[in-house]
Protein backbone atom coordinates (compact mmCIF):
# COMPACT_ATOMS: atom_id res chain seq x y z
CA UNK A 1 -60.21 -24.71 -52.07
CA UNK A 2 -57.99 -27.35 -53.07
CA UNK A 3 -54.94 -25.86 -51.02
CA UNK A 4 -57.07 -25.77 -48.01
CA UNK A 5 -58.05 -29.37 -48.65
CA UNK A 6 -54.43 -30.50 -48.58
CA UNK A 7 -53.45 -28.69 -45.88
CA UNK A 8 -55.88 -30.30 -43.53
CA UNK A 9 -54.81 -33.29 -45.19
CA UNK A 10 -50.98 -32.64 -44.38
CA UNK A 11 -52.06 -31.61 -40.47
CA UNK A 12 -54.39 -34.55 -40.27
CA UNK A 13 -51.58 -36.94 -41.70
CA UNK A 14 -48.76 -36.00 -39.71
CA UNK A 15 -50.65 -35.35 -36.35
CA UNK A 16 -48.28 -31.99 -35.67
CA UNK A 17 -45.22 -33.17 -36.16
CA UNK A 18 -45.47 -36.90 -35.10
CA UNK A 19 -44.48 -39.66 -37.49
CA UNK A 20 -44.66 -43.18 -37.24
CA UNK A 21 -42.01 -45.20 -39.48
CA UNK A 22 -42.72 -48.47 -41.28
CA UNK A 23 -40.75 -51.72 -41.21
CA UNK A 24 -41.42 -53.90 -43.76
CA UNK A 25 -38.00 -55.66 -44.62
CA UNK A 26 -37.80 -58.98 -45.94
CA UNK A 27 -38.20 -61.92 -43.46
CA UNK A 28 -35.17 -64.00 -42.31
CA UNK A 29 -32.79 -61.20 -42.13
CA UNK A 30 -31.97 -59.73 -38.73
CA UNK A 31 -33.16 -56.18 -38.57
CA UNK A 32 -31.35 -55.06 -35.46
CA UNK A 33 -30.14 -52.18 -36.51
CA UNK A 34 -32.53 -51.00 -38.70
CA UNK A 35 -35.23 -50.79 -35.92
CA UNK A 36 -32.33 -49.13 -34.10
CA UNK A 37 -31.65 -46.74 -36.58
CA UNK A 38 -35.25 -45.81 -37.13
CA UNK A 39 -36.36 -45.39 -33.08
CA UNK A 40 -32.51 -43.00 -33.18
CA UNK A 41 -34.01 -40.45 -35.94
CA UNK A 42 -35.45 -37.24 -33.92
CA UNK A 43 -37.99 -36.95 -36.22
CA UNK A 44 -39.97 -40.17 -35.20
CA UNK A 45 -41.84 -40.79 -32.52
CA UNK A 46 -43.58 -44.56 -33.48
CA UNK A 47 -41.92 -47.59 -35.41
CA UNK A 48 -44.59 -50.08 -36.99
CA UNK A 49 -43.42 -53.62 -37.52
CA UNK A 50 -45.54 -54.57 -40.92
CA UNK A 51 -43.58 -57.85 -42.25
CA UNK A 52 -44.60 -60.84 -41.25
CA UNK A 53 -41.87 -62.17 -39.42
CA UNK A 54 -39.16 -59.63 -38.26
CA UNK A 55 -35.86 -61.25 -36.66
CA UNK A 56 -34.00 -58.85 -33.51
CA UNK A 57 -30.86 -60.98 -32.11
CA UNK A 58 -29.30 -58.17 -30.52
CA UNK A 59 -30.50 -55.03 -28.56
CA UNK A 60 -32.48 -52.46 -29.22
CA UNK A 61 -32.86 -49.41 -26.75
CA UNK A 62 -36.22 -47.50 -27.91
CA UNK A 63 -36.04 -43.60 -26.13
CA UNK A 64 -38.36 -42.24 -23.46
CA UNK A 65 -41.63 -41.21 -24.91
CA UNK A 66 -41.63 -43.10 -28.70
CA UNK A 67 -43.56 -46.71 -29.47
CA UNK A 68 -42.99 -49.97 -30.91
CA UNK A 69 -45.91 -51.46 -32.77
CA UNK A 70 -46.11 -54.30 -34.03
CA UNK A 71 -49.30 -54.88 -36.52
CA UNK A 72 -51.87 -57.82 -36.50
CA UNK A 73 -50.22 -60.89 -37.87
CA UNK A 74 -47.14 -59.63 -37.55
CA UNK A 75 -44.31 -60.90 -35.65
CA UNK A 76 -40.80 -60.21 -33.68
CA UNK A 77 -38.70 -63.42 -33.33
CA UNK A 78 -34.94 -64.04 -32.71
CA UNK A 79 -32.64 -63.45 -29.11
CA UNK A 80 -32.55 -59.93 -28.75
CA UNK A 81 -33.49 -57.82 -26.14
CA UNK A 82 -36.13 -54.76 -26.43
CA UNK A 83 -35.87 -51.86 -23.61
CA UNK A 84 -37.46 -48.55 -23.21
CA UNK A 85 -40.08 -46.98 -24.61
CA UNK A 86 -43.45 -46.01 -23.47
């Protein structure tokens, strides 16, 4: 029982293969390339902004068919450029 339990835990939590990853760096440094890396894995299809205050001062180029989201209170600030996406 337990085994079934976790599976439909494991199916629920990763919605078939989808994954959202979590930003949640520190504020004040510019996180450019960390978004970048992030949307570039294969393996994720969302990126969630959770810090507070999130600098981007250069470009980041999300792929066709994968989200930015960025969560209540939460905020993108700096002089970069966001393309793509859904």
């Amino acid at each position: 029982m337990k085994n079934i339990l976790l599976l439909c835990f494991l199916i629920m939590t990763f919605g078939a293969g989808a994954q959202s990853f979590s930003m949640r760096e520190a504020a004040g440094g510019d996180a450019t390339a960390s978004l970048q890396q992030a949307f570039d894995r294969k393996d994720v299809t969302s990126v969630v902004v959770g810090a507070a205050s999130m600098v981007v001062n250069g470009t980041v180029k999300i792929p066709a068919g994968k989200t930015l989201k960025i969560e209540p209170g939460c905020k993108l600030t700096g002089t970069g450029t966001i393309n793509g996406g859904i």
